[in-house]
N, C-alpha and C. Protein backbone atom coordinates (compact mmCIF):
# COMPACT_ATOMS: atom_id res chain seq x y z
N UNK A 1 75.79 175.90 -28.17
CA UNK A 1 77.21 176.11 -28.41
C UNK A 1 77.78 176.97 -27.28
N UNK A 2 78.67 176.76 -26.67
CA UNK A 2 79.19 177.45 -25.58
C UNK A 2 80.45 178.04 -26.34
N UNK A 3 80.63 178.92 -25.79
CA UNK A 3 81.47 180.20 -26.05
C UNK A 3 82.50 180.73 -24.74
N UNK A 4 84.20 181.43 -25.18
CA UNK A 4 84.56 181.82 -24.20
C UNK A 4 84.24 183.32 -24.34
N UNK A 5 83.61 183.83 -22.96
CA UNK A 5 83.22 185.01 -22.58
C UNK A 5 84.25 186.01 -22.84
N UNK A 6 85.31 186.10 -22.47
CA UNK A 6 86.47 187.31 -22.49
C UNK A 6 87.98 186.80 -22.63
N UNK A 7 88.60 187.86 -22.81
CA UNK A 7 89.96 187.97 -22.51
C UNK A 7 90.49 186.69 -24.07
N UNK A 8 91.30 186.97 -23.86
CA UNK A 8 92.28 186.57 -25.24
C UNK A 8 91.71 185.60 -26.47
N UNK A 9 91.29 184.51 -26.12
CA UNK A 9 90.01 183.56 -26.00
C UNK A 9 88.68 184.36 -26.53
N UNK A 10 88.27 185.74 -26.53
CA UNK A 10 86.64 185.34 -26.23
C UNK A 10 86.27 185.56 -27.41
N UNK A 11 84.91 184.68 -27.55
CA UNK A 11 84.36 184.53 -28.74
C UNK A 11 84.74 183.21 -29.12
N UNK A 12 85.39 182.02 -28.57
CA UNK A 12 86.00 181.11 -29.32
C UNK A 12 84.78 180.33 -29.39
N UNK A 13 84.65 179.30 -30.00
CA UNK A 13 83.49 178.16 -30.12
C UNK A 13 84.28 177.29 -29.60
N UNK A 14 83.44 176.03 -28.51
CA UNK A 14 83.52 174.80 -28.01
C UNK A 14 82.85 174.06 -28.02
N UNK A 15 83.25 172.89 -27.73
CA UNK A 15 82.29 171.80 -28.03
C UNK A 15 82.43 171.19 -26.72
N UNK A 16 81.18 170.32 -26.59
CA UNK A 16 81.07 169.65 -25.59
C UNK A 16 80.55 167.86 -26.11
N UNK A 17 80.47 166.91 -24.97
CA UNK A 17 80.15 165.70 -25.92
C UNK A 17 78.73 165.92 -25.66
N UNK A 18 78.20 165.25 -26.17
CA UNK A 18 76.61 165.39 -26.61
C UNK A 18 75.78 164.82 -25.16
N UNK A 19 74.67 165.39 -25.18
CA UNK A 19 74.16 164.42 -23.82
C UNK A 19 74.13 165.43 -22.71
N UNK A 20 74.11 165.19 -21.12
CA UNK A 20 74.38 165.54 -20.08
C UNK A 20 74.75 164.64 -19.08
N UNK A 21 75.23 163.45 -19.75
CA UNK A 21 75.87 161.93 -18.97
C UNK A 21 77.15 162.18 -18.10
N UNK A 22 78.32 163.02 -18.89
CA UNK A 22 79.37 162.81 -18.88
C UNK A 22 79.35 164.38 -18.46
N UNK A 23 79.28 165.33 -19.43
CA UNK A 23 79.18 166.98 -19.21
C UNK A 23 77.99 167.63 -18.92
N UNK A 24 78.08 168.74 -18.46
CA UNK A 24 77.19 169.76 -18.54
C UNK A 24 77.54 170.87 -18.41
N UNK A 25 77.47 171.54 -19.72
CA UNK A 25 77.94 172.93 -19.66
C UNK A 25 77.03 173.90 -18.92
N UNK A 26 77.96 174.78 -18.19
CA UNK A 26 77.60 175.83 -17.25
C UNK A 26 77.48 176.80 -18.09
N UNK A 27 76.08 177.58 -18.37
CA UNK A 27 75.28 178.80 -18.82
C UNK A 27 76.20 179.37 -18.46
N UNK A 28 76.32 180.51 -19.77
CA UNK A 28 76.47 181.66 -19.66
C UNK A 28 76.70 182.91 -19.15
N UNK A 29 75.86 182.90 -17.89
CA UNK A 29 75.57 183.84 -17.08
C UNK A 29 76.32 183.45 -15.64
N UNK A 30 76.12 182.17 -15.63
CA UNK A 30 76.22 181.89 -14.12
C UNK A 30 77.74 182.11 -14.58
N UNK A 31 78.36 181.09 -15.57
CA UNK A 31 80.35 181.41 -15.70
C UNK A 31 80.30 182.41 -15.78
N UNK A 32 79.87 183.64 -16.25
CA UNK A 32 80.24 185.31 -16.41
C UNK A 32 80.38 185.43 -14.91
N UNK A 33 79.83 185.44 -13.66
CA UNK A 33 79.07 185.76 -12.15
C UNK A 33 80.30 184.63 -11.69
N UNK A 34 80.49 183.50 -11.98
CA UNK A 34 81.77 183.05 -11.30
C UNK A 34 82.99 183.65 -11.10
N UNK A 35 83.44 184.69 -12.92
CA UNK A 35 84.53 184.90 -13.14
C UNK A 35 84.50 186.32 -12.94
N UNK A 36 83.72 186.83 -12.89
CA UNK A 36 83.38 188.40 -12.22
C UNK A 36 84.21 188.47 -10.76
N UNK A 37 83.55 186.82 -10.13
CA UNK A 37 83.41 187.28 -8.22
C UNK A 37 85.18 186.91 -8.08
N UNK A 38 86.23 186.28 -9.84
CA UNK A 38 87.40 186.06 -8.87
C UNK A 38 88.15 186.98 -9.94
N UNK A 39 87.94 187.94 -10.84
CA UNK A 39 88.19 189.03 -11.50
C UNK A 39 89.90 189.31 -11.24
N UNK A 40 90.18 189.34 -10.06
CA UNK A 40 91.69 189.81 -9.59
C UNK A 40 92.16 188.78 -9.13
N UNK A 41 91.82 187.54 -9.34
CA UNK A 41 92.80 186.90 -8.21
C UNK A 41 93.13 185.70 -9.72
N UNK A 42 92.57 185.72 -11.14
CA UNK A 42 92.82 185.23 -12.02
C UNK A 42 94.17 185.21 -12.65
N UNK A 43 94.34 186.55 -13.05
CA UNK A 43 95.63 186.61 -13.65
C UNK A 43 96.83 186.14 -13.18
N UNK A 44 97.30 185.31 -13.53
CA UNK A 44 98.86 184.61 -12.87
C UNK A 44 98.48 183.50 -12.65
N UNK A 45 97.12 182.93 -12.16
CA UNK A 45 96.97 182.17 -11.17
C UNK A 45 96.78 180.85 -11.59
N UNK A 46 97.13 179.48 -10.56
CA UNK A 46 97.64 178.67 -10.97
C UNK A 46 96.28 177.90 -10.16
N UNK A 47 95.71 177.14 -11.54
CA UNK A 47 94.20 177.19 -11.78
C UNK A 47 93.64 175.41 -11.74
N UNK A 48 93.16 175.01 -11.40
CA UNK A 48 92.55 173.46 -10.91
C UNK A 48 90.87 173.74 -11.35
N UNK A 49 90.88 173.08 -12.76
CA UNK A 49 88.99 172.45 -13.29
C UNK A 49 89.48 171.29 -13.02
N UNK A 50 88.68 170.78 -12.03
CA UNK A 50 88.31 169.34 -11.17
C UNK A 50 86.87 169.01 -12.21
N UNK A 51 87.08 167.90 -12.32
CA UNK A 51 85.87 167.33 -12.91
C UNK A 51 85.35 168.22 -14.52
N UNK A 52 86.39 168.58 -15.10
CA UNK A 52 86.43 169.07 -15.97
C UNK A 52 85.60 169.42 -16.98
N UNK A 53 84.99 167.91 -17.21
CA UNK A 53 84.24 168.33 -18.43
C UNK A 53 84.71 168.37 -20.21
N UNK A 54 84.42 169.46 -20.62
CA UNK A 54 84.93 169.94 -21.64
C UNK A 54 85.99 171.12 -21.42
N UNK A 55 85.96 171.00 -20.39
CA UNK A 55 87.42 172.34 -19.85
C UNK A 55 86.79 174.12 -19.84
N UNK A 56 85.77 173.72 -19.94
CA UNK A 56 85.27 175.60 -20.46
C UNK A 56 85.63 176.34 -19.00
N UNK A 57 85.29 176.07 -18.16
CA UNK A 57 86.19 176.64 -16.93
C UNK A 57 87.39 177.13 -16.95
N UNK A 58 88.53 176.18 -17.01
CA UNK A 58 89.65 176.47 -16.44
C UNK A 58 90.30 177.34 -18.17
N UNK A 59 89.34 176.74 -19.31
CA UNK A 59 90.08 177.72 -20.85
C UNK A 59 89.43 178.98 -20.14
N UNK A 60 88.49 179.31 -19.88
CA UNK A 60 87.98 181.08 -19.41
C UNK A 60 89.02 181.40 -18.33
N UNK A 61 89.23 181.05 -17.59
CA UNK A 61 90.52 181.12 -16.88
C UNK A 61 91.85 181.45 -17.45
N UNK A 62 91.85 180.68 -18.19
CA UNK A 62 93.28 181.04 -19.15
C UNK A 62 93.09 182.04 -19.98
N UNK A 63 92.45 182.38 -20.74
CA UNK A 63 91.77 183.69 -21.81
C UNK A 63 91.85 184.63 -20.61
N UNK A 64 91.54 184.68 -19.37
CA UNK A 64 91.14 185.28 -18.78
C UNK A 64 92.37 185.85 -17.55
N UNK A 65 93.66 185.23 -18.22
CA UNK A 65 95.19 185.65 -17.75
C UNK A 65 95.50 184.36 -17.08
N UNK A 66 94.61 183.67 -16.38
CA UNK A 66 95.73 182.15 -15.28
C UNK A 66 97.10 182.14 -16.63
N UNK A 67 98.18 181.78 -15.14
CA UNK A 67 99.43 181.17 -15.20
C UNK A 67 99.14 180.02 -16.01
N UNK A 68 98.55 178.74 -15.57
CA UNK A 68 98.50 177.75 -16.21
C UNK A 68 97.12 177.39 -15.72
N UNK A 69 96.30 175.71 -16.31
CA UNK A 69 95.58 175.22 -15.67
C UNK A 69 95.92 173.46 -15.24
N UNK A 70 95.26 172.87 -14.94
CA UNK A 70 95.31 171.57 -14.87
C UNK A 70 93.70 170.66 -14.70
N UNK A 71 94.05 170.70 -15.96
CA UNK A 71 92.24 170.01 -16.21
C UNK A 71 92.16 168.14 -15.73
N UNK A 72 91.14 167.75 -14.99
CA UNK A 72 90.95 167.12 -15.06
C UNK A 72 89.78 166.32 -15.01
N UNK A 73 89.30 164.80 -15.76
CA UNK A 73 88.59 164.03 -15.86
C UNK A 73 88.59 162.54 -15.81
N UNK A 74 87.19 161.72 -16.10
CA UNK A 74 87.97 160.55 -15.77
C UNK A 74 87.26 159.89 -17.29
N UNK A 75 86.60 160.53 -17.50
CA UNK A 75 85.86 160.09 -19.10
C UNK A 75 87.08 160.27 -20.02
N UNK A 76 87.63 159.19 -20.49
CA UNK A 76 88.51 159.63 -21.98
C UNK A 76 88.09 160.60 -23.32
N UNK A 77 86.87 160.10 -23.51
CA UNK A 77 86.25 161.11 -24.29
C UNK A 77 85.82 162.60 -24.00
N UNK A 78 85.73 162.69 -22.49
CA UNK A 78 86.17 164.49 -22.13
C UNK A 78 87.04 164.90 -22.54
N UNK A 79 88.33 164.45 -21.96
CA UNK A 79 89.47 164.37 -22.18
C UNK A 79 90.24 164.99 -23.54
N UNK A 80 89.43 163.91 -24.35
CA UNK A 80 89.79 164.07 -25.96
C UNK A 80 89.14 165.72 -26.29
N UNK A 81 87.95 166.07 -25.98
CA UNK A 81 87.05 166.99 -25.97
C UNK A 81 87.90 168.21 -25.21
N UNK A 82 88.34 168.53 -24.17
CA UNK A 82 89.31 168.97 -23.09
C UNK A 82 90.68 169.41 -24.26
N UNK A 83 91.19 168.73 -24.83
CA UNK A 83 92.39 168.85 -25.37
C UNK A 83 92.08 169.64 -26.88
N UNK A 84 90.31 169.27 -27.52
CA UNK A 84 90.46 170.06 -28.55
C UNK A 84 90.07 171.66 -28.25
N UNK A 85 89.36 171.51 -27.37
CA UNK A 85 89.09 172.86 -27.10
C UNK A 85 90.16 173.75 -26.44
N UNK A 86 91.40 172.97 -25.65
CA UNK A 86 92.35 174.33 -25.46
C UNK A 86 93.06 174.40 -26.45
N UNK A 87 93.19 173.46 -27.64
CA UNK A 87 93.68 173.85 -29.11
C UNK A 87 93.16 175.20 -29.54
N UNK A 88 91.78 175.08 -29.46
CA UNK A 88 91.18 176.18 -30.97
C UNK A 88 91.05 177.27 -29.42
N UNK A 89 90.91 177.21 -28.57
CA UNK A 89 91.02 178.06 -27.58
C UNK A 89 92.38 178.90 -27.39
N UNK A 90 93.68 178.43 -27.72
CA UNK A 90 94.69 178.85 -28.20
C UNK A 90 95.67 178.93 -26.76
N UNK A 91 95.15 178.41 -25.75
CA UNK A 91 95.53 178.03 -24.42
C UNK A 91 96.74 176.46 -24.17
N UNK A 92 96.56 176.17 -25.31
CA UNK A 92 96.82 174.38 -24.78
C UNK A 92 98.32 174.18 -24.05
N UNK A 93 99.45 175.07 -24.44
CA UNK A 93 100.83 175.76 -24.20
C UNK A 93 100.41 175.88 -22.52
N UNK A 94 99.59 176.13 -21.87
CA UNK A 94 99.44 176.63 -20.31
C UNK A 94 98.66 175.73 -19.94
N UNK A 95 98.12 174.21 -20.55
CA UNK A 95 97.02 173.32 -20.01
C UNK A 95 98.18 171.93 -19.75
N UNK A 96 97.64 171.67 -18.83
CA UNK A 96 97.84 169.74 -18.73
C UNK A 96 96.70 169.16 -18.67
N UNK A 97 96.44 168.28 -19.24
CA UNK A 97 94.55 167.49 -19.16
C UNK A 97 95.10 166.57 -18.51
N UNK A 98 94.50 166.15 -17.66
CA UNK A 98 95.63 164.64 -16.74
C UNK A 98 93.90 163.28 -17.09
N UNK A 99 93.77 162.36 -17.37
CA UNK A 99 92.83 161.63 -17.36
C UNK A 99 92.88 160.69 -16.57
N UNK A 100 91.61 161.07 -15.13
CA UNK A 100 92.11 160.68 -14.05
C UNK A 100 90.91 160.62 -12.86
N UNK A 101 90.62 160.11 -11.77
CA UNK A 101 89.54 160.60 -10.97
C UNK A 101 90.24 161.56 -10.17
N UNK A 102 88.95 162.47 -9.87
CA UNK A 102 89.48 163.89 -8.85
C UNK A 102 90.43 163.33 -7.22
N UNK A 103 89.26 162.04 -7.06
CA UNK A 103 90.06 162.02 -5.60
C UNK A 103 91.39 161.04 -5.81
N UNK A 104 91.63 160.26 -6.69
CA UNK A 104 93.08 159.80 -6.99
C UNK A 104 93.88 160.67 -7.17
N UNK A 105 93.61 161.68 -7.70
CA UNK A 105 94.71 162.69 -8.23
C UNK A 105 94.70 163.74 -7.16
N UNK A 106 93.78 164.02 -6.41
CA UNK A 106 93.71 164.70 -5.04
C UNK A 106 94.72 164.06 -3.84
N UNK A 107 94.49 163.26 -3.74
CA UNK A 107 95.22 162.12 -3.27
C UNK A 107 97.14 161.79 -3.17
N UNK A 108 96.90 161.99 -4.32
CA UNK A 108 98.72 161.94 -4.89
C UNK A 108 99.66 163.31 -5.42
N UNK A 109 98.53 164.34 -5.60
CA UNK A 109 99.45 165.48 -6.41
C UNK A 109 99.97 166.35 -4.81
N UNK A 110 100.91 166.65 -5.38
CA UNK A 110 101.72 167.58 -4.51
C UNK A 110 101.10 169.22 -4.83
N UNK A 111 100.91 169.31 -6.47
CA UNK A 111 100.77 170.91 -6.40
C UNK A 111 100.15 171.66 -5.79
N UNK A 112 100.26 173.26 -6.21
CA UNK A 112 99.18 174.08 -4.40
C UNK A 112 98.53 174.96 -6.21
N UNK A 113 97.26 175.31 -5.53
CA UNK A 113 96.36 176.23 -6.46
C UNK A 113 95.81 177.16 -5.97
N UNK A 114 95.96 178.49 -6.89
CA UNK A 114 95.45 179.69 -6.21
C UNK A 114 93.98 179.80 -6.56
N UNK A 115 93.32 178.97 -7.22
CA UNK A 115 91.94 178.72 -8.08
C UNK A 115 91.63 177.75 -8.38
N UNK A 116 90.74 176.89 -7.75
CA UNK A 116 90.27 175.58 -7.75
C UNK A 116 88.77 176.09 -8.42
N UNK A 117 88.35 175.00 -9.57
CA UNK A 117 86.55 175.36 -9.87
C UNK A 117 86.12 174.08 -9.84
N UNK A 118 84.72 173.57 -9.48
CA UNK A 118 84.72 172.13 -9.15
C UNK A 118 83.14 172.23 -9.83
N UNK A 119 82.57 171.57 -10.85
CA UNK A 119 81.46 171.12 -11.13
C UNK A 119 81.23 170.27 -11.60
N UNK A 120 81.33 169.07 -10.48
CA UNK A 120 81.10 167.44 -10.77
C UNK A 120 79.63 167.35 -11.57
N UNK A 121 79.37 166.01 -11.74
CA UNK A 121 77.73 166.08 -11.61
C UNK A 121 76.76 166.12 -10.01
N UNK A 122 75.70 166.27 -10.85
CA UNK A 122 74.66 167.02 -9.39
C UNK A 122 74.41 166.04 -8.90
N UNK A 123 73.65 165.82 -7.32
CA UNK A 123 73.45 165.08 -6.81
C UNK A 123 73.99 163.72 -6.31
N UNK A 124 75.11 163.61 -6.33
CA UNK A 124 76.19 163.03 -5.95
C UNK A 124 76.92 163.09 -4.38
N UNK A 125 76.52 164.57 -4.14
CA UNK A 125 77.52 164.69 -2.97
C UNK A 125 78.85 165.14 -2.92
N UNK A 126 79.54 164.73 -4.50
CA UNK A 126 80.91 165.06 -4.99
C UNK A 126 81.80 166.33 -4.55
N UNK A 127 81.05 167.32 -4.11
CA UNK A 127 81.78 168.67 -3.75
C UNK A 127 81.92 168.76 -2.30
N UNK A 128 81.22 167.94 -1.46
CA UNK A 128 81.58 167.98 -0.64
C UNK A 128 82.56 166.70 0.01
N UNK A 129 82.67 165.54 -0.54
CA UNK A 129 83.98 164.94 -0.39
C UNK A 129 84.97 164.90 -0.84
N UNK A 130 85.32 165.95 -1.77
CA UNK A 130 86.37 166.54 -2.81
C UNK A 130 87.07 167.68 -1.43
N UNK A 131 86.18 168.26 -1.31
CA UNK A 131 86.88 169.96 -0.21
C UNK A 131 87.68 169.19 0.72
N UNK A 132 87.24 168.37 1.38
CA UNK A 132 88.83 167.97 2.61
C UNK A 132 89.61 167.86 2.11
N UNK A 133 90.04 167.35 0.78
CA UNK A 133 90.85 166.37 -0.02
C UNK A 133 91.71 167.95 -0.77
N UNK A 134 91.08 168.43 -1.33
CA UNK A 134 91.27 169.49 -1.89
C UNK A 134 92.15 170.87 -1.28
N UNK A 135 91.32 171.04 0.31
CA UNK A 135 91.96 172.14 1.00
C UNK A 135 93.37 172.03 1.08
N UNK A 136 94.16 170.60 1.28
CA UNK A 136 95.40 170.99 1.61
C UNK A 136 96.30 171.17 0.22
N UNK A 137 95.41 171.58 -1.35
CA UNK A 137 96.07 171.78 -2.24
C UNK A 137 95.88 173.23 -3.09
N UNK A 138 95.40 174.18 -1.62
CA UNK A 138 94.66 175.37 -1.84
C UNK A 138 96.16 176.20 -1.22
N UNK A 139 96.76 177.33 -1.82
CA UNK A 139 97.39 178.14 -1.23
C UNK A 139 96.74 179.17 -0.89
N UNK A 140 96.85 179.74 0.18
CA UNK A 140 96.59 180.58 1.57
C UNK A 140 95.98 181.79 0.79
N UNK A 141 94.64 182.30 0.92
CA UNK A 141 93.85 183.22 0.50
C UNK A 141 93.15 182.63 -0.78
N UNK A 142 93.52 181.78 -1.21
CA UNK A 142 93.16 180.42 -2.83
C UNK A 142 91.41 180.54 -2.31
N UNK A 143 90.86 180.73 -3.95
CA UNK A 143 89.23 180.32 -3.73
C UNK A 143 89.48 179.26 -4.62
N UNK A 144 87.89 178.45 -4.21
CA UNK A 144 87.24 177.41 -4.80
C UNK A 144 85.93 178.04 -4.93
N UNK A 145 85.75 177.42 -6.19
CA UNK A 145 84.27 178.19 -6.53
C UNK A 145 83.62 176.56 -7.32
N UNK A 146 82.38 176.46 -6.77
CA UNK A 146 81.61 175.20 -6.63
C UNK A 146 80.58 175.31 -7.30
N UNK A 147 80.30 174.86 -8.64
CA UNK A 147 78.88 174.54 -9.04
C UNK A 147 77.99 173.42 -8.35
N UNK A 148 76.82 173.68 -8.26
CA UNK A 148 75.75 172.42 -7.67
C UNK A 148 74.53 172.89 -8.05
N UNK A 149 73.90 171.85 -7.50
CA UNK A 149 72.25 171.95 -7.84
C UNK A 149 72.21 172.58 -6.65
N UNK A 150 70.87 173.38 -6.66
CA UNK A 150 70.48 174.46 -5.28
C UNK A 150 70.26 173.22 -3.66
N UNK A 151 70.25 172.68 -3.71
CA UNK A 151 69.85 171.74 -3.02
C UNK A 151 71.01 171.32 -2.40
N UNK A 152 71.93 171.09 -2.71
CA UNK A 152 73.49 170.84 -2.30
C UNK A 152 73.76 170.66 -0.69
N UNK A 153 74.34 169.82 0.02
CA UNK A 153 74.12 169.89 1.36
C UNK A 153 75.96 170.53 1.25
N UNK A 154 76.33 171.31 1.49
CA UNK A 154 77.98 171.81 1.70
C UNK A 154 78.00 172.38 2.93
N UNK A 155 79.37 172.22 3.51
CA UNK A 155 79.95 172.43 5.12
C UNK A 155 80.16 173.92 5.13
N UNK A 156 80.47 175.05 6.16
CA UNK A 156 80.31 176.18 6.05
C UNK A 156 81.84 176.35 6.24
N UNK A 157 82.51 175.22 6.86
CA UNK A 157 84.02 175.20 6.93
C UNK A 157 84.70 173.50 6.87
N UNK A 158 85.84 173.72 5.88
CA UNK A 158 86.34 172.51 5.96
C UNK A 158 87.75 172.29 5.79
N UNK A 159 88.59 171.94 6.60
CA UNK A 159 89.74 172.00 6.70
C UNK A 159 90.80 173.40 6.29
N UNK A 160 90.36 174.31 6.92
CA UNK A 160 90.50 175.16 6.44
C UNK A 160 90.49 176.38 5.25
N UNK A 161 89.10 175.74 4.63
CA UNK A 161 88.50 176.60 3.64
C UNK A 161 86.89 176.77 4.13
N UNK A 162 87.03 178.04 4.13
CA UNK A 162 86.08 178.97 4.72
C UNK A 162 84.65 179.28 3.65
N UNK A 163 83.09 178.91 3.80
CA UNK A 163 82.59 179.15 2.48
C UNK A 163 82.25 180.22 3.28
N UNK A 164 82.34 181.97 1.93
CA UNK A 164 82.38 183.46 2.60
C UNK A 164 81.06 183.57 1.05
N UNK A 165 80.75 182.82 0.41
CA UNK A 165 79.12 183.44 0.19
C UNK A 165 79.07 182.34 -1.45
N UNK A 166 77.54 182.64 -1.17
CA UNK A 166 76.55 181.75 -1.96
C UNK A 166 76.09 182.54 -3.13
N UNK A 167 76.05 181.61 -3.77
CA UNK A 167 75.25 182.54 -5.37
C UNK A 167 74.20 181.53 -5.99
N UNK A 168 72.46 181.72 -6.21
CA UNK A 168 71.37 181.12 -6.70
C UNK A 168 71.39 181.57 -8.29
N UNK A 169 71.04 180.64 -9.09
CA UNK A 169 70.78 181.05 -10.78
C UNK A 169 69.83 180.28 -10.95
N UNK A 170 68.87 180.51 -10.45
CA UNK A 170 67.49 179.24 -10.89
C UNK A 170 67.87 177.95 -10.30
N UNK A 171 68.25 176.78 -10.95
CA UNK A 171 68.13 175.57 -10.17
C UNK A 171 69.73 175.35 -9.70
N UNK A 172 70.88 176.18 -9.68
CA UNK A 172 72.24 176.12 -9.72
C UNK A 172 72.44 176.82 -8.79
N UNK A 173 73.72 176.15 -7.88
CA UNK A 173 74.15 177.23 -6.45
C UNK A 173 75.33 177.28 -7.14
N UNK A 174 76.19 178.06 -6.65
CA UNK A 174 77.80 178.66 -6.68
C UNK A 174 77.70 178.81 -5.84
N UNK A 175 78.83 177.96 -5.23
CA UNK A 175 79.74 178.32 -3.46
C UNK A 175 81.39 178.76 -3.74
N UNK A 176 81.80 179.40 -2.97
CA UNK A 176 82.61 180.36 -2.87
C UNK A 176 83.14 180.08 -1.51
N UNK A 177 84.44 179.18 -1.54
CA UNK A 177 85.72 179.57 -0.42
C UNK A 177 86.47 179.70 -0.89
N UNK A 178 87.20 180.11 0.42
CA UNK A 178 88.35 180.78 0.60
C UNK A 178 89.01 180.20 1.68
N UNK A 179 90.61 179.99 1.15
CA UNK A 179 91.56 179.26 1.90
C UNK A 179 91.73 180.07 3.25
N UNK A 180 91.95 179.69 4.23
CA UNK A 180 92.42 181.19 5.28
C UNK A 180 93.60 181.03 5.01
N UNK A 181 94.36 182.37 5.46
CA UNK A 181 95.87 182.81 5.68
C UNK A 181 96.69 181.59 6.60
N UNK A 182 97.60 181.64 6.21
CA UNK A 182 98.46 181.10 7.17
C UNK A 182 99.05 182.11 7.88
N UNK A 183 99.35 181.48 9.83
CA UNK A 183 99.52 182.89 10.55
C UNK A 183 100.62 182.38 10.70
């Protein structure tokens, strides 16, 4: 049973769909160590779960002060899953679930995000042909924070998002950029 860690939210129960086909919820520890490393740059902030899932990302985000989020997936049944959990999460007022693929909707959206979180499935490659696509919807100092399997081949720079450090949890990396400034 996954749980939101803090802030307005915590303690809530979620659900996820059954399996590891479609989802995979991110332990405990490693989301605590995600949301630790963006602690100040949360509150207000206008928040992108790519590859969504069951949304437990971008709802800890919201519990956790974001402005709004914008969840997305391409499974309908995430989706459905996505929408009950920012119900009983008490977030849903600050969510849009869009049901959709990342790079179509990468592709076409105009909006800019101060907090992008991306944990496709593993071994795919997915995080790293998402970041080109992605950077130009990052506003200036904006992190992305990347779940993967440790193994992950990721660029050290890509269109102007900078990766400024790595995090190991047993078989799981967290990558960490950062948009640069505009001069």
């Amino acid at each position: 049973m996954m749980r939101v860690i803090a802030g307005t939210a915590r303690g809530k129960n979620l659900t996820s769909l059954p399996g590891e086909d479609v989802t995979r919820p991110t332990i405990n520890r490693v989301k605590e160590a995600m949301f630790s490393s963006v602690q100040f740059l949360v509150p207000g902030a206008r928040v992108l779960d790519l590859f969504a899932g069951s949304g437990q990302l971008g709802i800890e985000a919201l519990s956790r002060g974001a402005a709004r989020c914008v969840f997305l997936d391409t499974s309908r049944e995430a989706v459905g899953v996505i929408l009950a959990n920012c119900k009983t999460a008490g977030v849903f007022s600050k969510s849009r679930v869009i049901p959709d693929d990342a790079f179509h909707f990468l592709a076409t959206t105009r909006e800019q995000f101060d907090l992008a979180l991306l944990d496709p499935p593993f071994h795919y490659g997915t995080v790293a042909k998402a970041l080109p696509l992605l950077s130009g919807h990052m506003a200036p100092g904006g992190v992305v924070l990347c779940e993967t399997e440790l193994t992950a081949d990721l660029p050290g720079t890509v269109q102007g998002l900078v990766q400024v450090r790595q995090y190991k949890y047993g078989k799981i990396l967290v990558t960490r950029y950062e948009k640069e400034e505009q001069l």
